[in-house]
PDB file of N, CA and C in Angstrom:
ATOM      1  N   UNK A   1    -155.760 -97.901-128.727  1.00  0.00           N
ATOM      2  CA  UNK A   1    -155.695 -97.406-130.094  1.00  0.00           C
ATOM      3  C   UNK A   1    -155.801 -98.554-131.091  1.00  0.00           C
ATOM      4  N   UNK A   2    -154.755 -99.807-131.129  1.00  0.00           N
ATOM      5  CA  UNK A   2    -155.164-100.984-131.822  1.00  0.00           C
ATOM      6  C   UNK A   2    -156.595-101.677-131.797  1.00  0.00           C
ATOM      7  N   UNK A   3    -157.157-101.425-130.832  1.00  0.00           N
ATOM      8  CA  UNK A   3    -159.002-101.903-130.789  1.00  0.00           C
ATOM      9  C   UNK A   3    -159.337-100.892-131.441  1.00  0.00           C
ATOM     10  N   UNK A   4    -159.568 -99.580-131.042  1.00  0.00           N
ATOM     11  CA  UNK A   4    -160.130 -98.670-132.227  1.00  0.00           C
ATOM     12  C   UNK A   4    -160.026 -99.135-133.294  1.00  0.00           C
ATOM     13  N   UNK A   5    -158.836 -99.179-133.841  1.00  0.00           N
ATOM     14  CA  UNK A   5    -158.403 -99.360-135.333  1.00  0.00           C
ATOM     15  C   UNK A   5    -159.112-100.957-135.607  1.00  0.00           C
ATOM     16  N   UNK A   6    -159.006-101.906-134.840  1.00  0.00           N
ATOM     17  CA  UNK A   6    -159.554-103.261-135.157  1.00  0.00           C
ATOM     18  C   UNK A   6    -161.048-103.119-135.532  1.00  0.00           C
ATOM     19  N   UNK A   7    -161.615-102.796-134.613  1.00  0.00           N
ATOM     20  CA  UNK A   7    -163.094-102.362-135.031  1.00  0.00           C
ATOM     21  C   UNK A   7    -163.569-101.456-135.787  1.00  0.00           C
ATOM     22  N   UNK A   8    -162.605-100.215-136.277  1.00  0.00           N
ATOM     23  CA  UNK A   8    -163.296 -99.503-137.129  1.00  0.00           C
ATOM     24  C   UNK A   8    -162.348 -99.344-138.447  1.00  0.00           C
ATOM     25  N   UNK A   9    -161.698-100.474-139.080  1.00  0.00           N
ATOM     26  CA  UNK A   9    -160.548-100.486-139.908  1.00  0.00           C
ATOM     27  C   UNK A   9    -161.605-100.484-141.447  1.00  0.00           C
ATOM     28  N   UNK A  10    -163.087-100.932-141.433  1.00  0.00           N
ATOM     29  CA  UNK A  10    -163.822-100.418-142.696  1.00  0.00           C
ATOM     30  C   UNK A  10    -164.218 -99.505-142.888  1.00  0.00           C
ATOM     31  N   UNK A  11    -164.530 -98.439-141.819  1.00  0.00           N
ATOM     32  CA  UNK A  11    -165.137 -96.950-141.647  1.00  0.00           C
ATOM     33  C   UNK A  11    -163.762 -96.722-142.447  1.00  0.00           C
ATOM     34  N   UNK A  12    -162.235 -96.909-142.228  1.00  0.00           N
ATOM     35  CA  UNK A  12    -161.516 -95.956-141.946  1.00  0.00           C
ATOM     36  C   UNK A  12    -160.749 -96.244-143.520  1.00  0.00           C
ATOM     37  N   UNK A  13    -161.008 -97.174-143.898  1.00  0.00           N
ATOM     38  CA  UNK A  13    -160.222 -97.594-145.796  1.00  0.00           C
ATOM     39  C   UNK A  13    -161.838 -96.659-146.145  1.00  0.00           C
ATOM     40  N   UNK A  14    -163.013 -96.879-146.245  1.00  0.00           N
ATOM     41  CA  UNK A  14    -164.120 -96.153-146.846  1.00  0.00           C
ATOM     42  C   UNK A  14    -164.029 -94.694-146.806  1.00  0.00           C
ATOM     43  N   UNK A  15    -163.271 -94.054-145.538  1.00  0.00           N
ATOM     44  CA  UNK A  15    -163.272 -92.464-145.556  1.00  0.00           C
ATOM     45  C   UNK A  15    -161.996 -92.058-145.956  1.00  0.00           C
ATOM     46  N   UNK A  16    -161.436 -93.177-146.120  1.00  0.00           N
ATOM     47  CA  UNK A  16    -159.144 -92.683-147.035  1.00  0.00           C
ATOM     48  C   UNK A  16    -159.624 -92.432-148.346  1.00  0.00           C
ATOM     49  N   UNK A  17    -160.811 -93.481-149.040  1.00  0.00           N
ATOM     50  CA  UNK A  17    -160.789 -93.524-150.488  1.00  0.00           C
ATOM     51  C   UNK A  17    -161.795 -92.992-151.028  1.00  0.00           C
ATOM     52  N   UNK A  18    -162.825 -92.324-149.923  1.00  0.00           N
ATOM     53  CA  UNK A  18    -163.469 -90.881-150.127  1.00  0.00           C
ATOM     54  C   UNK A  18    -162.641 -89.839-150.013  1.00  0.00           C
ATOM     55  N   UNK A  19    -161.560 -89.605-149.421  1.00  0.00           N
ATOM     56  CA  UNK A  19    -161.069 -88.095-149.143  1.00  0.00           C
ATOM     57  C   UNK A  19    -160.144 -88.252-150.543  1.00  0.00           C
ATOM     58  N   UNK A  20    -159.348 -89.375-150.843  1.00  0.00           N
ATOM     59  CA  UNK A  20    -158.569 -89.386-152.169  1.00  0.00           C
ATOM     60  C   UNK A  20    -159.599 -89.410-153.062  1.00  0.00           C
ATOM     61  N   UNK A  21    -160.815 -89.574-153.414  1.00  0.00           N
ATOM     62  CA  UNK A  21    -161.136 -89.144-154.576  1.00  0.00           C
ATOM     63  C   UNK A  21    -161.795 -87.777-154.473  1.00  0.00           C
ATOM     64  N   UNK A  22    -162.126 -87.247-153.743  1.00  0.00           N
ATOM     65  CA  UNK A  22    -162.072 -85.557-153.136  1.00  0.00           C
ATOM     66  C   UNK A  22    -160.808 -84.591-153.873  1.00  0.00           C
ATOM     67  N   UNK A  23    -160.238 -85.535-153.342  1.00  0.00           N
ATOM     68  CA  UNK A  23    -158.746 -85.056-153.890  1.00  0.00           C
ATOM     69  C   UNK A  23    -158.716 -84.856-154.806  1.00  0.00           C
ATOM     70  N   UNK A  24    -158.479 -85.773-155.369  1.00  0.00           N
ATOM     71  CA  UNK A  24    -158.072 -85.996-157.121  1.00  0.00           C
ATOM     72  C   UNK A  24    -159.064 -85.172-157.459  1.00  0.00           C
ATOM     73  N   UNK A  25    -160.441 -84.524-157.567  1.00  0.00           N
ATOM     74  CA  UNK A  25    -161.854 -84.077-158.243  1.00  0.00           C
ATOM     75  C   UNK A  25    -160.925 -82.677-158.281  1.00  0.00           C
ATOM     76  N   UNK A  26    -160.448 -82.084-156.886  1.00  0.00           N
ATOM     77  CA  UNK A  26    -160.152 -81.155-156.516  1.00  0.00           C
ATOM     78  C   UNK A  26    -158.854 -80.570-157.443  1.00  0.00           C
ATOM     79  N   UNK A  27    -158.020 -81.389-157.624  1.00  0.00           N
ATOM     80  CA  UNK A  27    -156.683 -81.443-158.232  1.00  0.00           C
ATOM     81  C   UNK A  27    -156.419 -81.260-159.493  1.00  0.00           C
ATOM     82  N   UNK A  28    -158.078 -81.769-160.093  1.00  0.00           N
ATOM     83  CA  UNK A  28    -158.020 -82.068-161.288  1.00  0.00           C
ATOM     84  C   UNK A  28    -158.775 -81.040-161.870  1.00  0.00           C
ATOM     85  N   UNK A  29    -159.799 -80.047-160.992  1.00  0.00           N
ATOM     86  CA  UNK A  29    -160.546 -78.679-161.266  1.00  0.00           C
ATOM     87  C   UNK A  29    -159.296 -77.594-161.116  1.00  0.00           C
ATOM     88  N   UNK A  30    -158.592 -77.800-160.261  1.00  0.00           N
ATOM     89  CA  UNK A  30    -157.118 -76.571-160.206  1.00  0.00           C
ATOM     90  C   UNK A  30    -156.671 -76.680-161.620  1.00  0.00           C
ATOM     91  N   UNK A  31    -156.106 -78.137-161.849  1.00  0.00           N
ATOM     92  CA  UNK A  31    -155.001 -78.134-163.133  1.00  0.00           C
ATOM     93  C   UNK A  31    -155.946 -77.644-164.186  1.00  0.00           C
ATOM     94  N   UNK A  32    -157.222 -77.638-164.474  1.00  0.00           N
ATOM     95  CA  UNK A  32    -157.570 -76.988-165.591  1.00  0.00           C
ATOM     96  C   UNK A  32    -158.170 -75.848-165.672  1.00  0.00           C
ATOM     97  N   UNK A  33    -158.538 -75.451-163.966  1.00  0.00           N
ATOM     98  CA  UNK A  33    -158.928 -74.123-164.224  1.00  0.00           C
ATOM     99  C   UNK A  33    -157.218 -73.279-164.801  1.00  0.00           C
ATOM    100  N   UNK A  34    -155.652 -73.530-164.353  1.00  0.00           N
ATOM    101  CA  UNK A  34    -154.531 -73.178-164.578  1.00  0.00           C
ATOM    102  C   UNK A  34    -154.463 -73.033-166.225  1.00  0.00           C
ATOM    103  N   UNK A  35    -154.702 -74.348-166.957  1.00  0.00           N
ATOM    104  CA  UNK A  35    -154.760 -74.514-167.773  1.00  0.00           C
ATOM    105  C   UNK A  35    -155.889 -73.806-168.953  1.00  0.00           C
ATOM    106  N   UNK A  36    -156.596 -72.950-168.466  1.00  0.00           N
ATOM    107  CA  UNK A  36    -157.817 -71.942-169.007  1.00  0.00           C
ATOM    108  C   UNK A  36    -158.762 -72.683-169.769  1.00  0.00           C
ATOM    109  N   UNK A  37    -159.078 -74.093-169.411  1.00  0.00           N
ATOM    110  CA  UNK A  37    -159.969 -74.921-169.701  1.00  0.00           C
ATOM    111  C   UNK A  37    -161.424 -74.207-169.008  1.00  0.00           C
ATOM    112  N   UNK A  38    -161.602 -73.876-167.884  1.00  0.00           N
ATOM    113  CA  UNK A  38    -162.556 -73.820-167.375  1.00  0.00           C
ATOM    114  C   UNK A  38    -163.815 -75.258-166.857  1.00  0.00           C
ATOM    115  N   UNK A  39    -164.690 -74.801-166.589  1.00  0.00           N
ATOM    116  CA  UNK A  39    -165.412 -76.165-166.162  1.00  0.00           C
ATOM    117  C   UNK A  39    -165.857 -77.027-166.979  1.00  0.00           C
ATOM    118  N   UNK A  40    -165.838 -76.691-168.191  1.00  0.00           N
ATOM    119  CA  UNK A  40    -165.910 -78.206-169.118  1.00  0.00           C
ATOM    120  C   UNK A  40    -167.368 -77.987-169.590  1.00  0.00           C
ATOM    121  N   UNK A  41    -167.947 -76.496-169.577  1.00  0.00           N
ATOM    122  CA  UNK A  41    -169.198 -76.261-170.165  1.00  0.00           C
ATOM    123  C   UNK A  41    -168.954 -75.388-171.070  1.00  0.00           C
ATOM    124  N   UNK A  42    -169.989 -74.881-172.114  1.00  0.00           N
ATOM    125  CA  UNK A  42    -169.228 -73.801-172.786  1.00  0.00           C
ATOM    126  C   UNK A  42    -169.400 -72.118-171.889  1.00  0.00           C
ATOM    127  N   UNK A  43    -168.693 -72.008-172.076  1.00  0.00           N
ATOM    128  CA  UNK A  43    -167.903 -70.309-171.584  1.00  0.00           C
ATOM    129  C   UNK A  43    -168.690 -69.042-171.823  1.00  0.00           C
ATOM    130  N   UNK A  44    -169.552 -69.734-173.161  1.00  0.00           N
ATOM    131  CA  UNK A  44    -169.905 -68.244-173.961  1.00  0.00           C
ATOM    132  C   UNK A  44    -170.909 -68.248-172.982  1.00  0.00           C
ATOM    133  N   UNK A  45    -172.070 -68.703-172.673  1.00  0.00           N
ATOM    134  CA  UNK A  45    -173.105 -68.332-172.207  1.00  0.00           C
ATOM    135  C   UNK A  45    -173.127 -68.339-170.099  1.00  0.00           C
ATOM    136  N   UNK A  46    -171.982 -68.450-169.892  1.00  0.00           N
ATOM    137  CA  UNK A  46    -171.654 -68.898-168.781  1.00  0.00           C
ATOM    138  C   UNK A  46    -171.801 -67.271-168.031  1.00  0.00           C
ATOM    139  N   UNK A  47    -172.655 -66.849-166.715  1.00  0.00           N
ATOM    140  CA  UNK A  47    -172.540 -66.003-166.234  1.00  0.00           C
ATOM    141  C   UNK A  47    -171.309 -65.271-165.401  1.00  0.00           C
ATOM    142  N   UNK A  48    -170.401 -66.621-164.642  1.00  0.00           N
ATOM    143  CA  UNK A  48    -169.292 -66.257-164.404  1.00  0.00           C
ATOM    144  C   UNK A  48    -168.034 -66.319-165.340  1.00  0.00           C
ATOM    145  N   UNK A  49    -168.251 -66.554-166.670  1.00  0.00           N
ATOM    146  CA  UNK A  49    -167.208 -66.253-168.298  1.00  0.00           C
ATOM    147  C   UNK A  49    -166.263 -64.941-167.163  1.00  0.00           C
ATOM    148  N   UNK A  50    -166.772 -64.140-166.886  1.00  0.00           N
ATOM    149  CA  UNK A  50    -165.458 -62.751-166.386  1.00  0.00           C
ATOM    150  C   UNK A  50    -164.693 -63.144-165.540  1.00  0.00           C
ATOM    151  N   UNK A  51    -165.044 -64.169-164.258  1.00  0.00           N
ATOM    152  CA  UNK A  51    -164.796 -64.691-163.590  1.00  0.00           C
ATOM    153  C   UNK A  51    -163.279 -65.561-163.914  1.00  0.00           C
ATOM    154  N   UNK A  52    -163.532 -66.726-164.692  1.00  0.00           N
ATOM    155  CA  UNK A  52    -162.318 -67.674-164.903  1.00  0.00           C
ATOM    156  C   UNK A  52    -161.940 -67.214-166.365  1.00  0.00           C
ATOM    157  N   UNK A  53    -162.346 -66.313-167.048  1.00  0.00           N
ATOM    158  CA  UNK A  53    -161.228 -65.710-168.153  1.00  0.00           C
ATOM    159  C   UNK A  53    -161.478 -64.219-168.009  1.00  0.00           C
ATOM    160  N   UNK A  54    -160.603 -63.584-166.897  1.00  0.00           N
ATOM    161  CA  UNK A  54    -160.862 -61.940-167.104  1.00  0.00           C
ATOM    162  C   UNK A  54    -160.168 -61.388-168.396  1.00  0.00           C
ATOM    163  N   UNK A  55    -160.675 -60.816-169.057  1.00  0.00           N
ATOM    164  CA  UNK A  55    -160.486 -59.614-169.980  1.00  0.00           C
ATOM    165  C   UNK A  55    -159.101 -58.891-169.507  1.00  0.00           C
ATOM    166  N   UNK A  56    -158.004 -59.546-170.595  1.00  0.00           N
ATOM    167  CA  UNK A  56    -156.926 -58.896-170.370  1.00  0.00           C
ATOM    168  C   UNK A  56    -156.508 -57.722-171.853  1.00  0.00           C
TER     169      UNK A  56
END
């Protein structure tokens, strides 16, 4: 297991700090879809508008 890790210790920091910024993209589309921001385009002309603001 320590040779694995010796030899592949740049694959393995390159795919931690791809999946954390995955993350964060991910984390950061929740908190504002919560927040009724939506995707950061405008809304009006948006086909899924019913979708992330239903008609209450």
């Amino acid at each position: 297991m320590v040779r694995f890790l010796s030899e592949n210790w740049g694959n393995i920091i390159v795919v931690a700090v791809l999946a954390a910024a995955v993350a964060g993209i991910l984390v950061n589309m929740h908190r504002r879809k919560k927040a009724g921001k939506g995707c950061g385009c405008g809304c009006d002309s948006c086909p899924s508008n019913g979708i992330c603001h239903p008609k209450q």
